[in-house]
C-alpha atoms as a PDB file:
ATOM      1  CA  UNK A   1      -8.087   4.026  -8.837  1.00  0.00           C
ATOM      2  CA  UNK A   2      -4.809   5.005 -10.924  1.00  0.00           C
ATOM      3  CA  UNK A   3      -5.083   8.652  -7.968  1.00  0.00           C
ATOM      4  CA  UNK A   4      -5.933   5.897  -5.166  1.00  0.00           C
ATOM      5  CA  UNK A   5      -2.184   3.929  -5.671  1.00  0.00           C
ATOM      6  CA  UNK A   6      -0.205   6.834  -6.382  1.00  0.00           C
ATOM      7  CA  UNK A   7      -1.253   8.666  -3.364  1.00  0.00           C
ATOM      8  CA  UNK A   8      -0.249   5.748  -1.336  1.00  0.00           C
ATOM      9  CA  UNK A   9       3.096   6.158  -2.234  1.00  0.00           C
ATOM     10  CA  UNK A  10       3.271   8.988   0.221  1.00  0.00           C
ATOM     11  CA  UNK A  11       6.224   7.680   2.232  1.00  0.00           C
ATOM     12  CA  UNK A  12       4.818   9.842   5.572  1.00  0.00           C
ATOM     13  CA  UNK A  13       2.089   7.812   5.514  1.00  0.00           C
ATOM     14  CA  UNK A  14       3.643   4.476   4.710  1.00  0.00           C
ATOM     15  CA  UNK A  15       6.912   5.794   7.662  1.00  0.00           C
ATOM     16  CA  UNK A  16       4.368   6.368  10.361  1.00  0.00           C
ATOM     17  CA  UNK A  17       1.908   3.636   9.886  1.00  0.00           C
ATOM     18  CA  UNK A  18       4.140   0.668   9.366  1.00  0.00           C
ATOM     19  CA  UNK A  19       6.807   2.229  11.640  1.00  0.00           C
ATOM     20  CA  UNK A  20       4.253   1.872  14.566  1.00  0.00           C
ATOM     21  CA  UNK A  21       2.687  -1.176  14.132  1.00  0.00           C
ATOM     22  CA  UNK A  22       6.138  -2.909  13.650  1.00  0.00           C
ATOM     23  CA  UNK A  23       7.838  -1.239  16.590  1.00  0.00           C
ATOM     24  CA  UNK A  24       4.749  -2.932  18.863  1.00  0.00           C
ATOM     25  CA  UNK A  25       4.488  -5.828  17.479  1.00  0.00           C
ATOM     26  CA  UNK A  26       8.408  -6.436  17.970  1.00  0.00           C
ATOM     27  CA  UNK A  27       8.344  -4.681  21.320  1.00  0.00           C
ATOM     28  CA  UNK A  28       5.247  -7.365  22.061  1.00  0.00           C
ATOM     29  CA  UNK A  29       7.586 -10.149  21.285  1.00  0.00           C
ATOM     30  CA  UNK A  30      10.698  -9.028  22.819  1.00  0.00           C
ATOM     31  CA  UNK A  31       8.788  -8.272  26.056  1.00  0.00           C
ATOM     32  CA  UNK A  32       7.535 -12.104  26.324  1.00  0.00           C
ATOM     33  CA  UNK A  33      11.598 -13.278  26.659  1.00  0.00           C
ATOM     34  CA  UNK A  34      11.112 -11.775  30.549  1.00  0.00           C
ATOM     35  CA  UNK A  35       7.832 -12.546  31.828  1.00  0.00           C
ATOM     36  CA  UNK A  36       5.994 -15.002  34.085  1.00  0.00           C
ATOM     37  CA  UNK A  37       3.942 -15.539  36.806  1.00  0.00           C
ATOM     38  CA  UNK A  38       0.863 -14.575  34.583  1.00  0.00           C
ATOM     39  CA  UNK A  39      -2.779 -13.331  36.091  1.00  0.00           C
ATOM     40  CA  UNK A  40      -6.077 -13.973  35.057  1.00  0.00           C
ATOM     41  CA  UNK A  41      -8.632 -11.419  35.530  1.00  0.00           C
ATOM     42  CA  UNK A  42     -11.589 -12.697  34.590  1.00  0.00           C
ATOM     43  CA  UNK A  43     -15.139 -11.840  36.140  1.00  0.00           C
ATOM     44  CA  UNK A  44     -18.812 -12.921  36.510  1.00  0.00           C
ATOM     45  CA  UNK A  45     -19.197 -10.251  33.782  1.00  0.00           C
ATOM     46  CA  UNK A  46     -16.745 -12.590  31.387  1.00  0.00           C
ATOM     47  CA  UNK A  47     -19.188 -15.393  32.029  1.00  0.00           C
ATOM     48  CA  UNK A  48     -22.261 -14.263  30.991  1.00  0.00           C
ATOM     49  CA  UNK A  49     -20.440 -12.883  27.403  1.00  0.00           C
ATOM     50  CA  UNK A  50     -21.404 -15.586  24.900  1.00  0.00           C
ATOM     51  CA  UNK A  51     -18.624 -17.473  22.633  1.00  0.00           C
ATOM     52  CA  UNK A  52     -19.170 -16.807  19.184  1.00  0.00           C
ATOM     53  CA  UNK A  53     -16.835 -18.119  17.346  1.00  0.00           C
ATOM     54  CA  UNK A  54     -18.146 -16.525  14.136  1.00  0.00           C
ATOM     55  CA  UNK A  55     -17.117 -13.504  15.257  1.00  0.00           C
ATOM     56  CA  UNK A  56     -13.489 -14.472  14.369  1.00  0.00           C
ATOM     57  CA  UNK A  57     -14.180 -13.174  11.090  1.00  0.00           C
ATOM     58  CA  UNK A  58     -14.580  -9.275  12.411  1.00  0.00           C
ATOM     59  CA  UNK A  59     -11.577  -9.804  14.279  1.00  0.00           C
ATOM     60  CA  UNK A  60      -9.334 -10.396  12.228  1.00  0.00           C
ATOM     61  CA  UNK A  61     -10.757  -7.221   9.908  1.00  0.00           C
ATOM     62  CA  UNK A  62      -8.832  -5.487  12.671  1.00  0.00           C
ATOM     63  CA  UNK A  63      -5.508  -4.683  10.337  1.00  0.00           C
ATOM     64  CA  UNK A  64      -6.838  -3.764   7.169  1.00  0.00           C
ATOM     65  CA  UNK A  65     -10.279  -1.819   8.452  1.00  0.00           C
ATOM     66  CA  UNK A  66      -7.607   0.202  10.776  1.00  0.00           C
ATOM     67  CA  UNK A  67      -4.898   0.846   8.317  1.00  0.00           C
ATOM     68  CA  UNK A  68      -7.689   2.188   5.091  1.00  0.00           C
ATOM     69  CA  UNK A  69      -8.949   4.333   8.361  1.00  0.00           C
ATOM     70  CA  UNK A  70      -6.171   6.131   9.051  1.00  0.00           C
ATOM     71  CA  UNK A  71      -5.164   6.279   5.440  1.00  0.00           C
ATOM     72  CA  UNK A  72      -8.311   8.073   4.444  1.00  0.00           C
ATOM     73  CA  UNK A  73      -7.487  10.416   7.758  1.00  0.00           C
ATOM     74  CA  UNK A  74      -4.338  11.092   6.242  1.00  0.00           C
ATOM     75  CA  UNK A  75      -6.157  12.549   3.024  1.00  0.00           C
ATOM     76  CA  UNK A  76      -8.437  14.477   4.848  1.00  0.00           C
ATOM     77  CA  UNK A  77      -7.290  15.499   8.150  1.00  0.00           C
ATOM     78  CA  UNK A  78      -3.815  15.161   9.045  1.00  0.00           C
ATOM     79  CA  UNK A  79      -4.070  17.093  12.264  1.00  0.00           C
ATOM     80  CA  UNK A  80      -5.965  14.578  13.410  1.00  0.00           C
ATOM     81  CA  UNK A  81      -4.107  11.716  11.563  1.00  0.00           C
ATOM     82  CA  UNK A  82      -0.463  12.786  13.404  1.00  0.00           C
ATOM     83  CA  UNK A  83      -2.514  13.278  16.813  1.00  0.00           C
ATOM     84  CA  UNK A  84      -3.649   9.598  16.246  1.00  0.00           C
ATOM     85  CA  UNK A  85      -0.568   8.654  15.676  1.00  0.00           C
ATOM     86  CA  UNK A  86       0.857   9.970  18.614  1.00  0.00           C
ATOM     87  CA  UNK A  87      -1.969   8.643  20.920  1.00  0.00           C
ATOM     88  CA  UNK A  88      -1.240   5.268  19.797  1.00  0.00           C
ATOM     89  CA  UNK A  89       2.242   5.465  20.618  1.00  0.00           C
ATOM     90  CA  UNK A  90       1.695   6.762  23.415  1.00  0.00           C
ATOM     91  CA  UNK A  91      -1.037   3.465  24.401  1.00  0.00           C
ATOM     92  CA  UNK A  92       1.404   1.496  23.429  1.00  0.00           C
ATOM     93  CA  UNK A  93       4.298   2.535  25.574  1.00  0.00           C
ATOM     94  CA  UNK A  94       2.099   2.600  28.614  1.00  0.00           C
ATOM     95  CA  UNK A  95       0.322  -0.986  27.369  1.00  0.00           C
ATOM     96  CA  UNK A  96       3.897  -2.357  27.453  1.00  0.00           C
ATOM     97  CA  UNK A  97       4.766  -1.201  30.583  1.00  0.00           C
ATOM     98  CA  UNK A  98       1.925  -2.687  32.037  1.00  0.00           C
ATOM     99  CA  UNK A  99       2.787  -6.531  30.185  1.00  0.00           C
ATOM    100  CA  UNK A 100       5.920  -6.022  32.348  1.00  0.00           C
ATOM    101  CA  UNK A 101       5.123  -5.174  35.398  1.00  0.00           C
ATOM    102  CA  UNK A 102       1.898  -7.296  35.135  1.00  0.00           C
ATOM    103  CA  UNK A 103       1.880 -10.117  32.615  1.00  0.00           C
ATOM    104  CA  UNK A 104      -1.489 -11.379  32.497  1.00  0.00           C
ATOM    105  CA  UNK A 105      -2.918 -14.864  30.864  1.00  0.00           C
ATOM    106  CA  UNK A 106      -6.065 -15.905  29.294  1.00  0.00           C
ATOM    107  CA  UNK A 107      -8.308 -18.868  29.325  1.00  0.00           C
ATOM    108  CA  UNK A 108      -9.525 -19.909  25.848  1.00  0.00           C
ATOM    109  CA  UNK A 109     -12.296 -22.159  25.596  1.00  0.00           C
ATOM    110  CA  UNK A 110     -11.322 -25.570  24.035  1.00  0.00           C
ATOM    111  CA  UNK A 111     -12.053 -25.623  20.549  1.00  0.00           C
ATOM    112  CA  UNK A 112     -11.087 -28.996  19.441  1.00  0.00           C
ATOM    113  CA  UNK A 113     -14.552 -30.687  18.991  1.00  0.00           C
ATOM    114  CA  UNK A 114     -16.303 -27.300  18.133  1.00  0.00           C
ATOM    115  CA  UNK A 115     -19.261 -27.343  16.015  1.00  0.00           C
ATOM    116  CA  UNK A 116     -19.147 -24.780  13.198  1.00  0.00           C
ATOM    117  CA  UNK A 117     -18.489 -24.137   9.814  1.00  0.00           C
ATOM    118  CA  UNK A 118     -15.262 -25.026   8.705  1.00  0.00           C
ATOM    119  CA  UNK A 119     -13.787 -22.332   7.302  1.00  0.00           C
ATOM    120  CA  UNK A 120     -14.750 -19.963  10.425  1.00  0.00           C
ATOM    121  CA  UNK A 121     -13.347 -23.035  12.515  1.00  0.00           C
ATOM    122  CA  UNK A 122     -10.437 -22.472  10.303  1.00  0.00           C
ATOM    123  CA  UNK A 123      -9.864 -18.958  10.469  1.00  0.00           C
ATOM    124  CA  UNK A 124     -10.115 -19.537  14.884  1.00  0.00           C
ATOM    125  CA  UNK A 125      -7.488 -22.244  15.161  1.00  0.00           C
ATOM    126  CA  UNK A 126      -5.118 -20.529  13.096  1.00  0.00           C
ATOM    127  CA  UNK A 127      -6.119 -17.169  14.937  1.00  0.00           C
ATOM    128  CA  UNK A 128      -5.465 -19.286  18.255  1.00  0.00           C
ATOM    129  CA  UNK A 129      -2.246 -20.926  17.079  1.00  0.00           C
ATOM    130  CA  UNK A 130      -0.395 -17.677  15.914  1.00  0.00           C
ATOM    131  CA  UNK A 131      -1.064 -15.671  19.639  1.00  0.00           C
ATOM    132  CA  UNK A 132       0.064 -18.853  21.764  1.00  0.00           C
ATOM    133  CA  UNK A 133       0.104 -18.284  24.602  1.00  0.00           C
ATOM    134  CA  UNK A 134      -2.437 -15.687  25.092  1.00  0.00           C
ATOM    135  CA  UNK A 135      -0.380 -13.910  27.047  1.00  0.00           C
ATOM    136  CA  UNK A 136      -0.451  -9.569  27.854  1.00  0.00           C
ATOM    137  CA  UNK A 137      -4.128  -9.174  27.507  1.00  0.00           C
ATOM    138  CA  UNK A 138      -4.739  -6.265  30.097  1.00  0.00           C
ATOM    139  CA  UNK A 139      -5.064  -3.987  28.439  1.00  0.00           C
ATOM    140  CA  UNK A 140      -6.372  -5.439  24.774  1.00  0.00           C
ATOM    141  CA  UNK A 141      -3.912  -3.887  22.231  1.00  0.00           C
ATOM    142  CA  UNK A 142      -6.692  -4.556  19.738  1.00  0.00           C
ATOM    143  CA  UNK A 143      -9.025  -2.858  21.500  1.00  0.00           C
ATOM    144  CA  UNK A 144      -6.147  -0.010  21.890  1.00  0.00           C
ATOM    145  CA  UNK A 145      -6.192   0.830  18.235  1.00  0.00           C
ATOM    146  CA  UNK A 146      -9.592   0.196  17.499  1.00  0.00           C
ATOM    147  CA  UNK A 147     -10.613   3.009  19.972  1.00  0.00           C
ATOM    148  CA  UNK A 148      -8.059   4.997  18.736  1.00  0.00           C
ATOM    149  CA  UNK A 149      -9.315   4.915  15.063  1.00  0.00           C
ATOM    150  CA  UNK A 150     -12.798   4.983  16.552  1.00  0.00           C
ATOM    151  CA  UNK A 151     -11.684   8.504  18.574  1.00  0.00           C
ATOM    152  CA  UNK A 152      -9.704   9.770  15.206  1.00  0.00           C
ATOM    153  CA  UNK A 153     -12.646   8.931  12.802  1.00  0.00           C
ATOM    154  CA  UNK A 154     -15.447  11.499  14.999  1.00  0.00           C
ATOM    155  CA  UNK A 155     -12.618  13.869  15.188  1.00  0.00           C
ATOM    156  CA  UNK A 156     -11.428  14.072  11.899  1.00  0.00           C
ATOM    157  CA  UNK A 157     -12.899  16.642   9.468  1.00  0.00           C
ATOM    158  CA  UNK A 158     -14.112  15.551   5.984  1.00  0.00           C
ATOM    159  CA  UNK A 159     -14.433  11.967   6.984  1.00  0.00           C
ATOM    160  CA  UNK A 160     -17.394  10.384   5.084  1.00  0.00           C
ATOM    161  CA  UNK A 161     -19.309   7.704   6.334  1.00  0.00           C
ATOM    162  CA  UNK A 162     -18.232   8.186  10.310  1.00  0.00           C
ATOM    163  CA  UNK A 163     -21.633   5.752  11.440  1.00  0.00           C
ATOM    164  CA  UNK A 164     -20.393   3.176   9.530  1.00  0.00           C
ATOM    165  CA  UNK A 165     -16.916   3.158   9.903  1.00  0.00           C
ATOM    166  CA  UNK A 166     -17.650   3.379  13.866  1.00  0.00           C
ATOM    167  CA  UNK A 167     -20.039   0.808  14.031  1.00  0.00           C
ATOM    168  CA  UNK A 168     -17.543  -1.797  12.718  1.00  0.00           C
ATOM    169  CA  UNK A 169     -14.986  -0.630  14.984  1.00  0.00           C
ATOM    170  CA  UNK A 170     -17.353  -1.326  17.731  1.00  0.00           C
ATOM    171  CA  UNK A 171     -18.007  -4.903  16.524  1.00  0.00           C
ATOM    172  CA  UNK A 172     -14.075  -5.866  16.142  1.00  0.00           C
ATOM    173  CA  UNK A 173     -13.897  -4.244  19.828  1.00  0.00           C
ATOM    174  CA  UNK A 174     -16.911  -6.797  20.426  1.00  0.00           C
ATOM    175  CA  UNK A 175     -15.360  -9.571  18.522  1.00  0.00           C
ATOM    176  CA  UNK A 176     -12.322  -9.656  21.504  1.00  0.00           C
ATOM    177  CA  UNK A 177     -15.051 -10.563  24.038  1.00  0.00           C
ATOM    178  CA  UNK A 178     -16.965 -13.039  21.881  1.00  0.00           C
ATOM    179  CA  UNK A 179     -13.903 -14.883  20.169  1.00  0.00           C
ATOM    180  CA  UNK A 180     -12.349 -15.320  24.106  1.00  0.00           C
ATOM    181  CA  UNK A 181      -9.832 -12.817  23.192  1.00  0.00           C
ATOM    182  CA  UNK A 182     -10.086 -10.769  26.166  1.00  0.00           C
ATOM    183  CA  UNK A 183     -11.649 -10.333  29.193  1.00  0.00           C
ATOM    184  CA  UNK A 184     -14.207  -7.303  29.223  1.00  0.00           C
ATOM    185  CA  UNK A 185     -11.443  -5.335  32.112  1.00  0.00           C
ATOM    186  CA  UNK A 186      -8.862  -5.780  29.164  1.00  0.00           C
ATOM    187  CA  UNK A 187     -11.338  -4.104  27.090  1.00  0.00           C
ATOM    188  CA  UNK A 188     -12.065  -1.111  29.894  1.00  0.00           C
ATOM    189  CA  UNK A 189      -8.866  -0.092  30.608  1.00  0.00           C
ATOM    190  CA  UNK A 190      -8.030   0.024  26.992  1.00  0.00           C
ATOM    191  CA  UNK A 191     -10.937   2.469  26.676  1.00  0.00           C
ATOM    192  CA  UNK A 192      -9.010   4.499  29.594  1.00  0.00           C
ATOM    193  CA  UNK A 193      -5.578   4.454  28.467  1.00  0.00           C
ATOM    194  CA  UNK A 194      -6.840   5.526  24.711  1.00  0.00           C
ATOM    195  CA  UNK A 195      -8.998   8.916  26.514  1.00  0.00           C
ATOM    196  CA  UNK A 196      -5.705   9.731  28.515  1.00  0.00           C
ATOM    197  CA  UNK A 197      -3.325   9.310  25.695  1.00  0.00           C
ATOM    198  CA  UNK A 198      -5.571  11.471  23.630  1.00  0.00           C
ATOM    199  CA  UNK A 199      -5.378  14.625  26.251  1.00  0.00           C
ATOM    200  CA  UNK A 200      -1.417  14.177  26.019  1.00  0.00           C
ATOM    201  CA  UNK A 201      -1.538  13.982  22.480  1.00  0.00           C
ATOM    202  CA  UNK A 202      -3.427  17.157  22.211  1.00  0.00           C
ATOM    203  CA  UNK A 203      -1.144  19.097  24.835  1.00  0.00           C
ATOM    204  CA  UNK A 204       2.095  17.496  22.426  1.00  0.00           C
ATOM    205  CA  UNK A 205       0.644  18.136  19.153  1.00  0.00           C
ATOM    206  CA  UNK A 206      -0.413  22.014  20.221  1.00  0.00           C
ATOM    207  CA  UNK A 207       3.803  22.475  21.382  1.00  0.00           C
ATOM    208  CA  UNK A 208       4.940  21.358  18.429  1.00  0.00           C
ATOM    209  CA  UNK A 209       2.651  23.442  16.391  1.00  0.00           C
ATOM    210  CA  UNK A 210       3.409  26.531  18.434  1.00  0.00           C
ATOM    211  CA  UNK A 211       7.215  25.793  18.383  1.00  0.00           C
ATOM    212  CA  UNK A 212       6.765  24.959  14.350  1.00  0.00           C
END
């Protein structure tokens, strides 16, 4: 445990991570000061997904599941961690270009006389109230970096317990669909955008190491 803290103190790890996530999250903000006119894109596909509000629980893993990922990828692999790293970059630079050219909305279920457990009823309402209005959906930046983490896990060498760690990236992926998150096309092209950014990253990653 004493090994476990002092290797987070690595300071690449800690610049790349954090450096990321807060750069989207502000560019996610900023970008909302300039949009309207918002689309909905949901399907007949969208209506036959269930709401499961329980589900709420594996979606809001997302931040700490994807963040011990990539730190363990940072121990084992970091080939693979800094190819991640620029994949996600890169899906969110072309994610935020999409919010602007096309801001789209979506429709939440009504939650107010919902019938569950309290504390998951809890955990949805605050979920709800902190991303109002659930606005830039397509593409799901959830779904973004959990297929990102998903592609980095298989990839990276040394990684223990890949079935695992994959299978609960596929249920937070789920959990956007069940929890009325995201329409299932927010959820495809996110797949898309994370396979082309991937290619890039390769083609980026291979210059620099050449040039290095």
């Amino acid at each position: 445990m004493k090994e476990y803290f002092k290797n987070m103190k690595d300071r690449k790890f800690i610049i790349s991570i954090i450096l990321m996530l807060v750069t989207q999250q502000f560019t996610y903000a900023f970008l909302k000061l300039f949009q309207s006119n918002f689309h909905v894109f949901d399907h007949i596909i969208d209506m036959k997904i269930p709401f499961i509000p329980q589900f709420i629980i594996i979606y809001n893993l997302f931040y700490p599941v994807v963040f011990f990922f990539f730190y363990n990828m940072f121990n084992k692999d970091k080939d693979t961690y800094y190819k991640g790293i620029i994949a996600g970059i890169l899906g969110f630079i072309i994610a935020d270009i999409i919010f602007l050219i096309y801001p789209t909305i979506m429709i939440r279920p009504d939650i107010t006389n919902l019938n569950i457990d309290p504390i998951n009823k809890l955990i949805l309402y605050i979920t709800y109230k902190v991303d109002t209005p659930a606005i830039n959906c397509f593409p799901s930046m959830h779904c973004v970096f959990c297929f990102q983490t998903l592609y980095s896990v298989l990839k990276c060498k040394g990684y223990n317990h890949k079935g695992l760690s994959s299978i609960l990236l596929i249920l937070i992926i789920a959990s956007t669909l069940f929890v009325k998150q995201h329409y299932f096309i927010d959820v495809v092209a996110a797949l898309i955008i994370v396979i082309i950014c991937n290619i890039i990253s390769e083609i980026i990653y291979k210059l620099y190491k050449k040039e290095k």
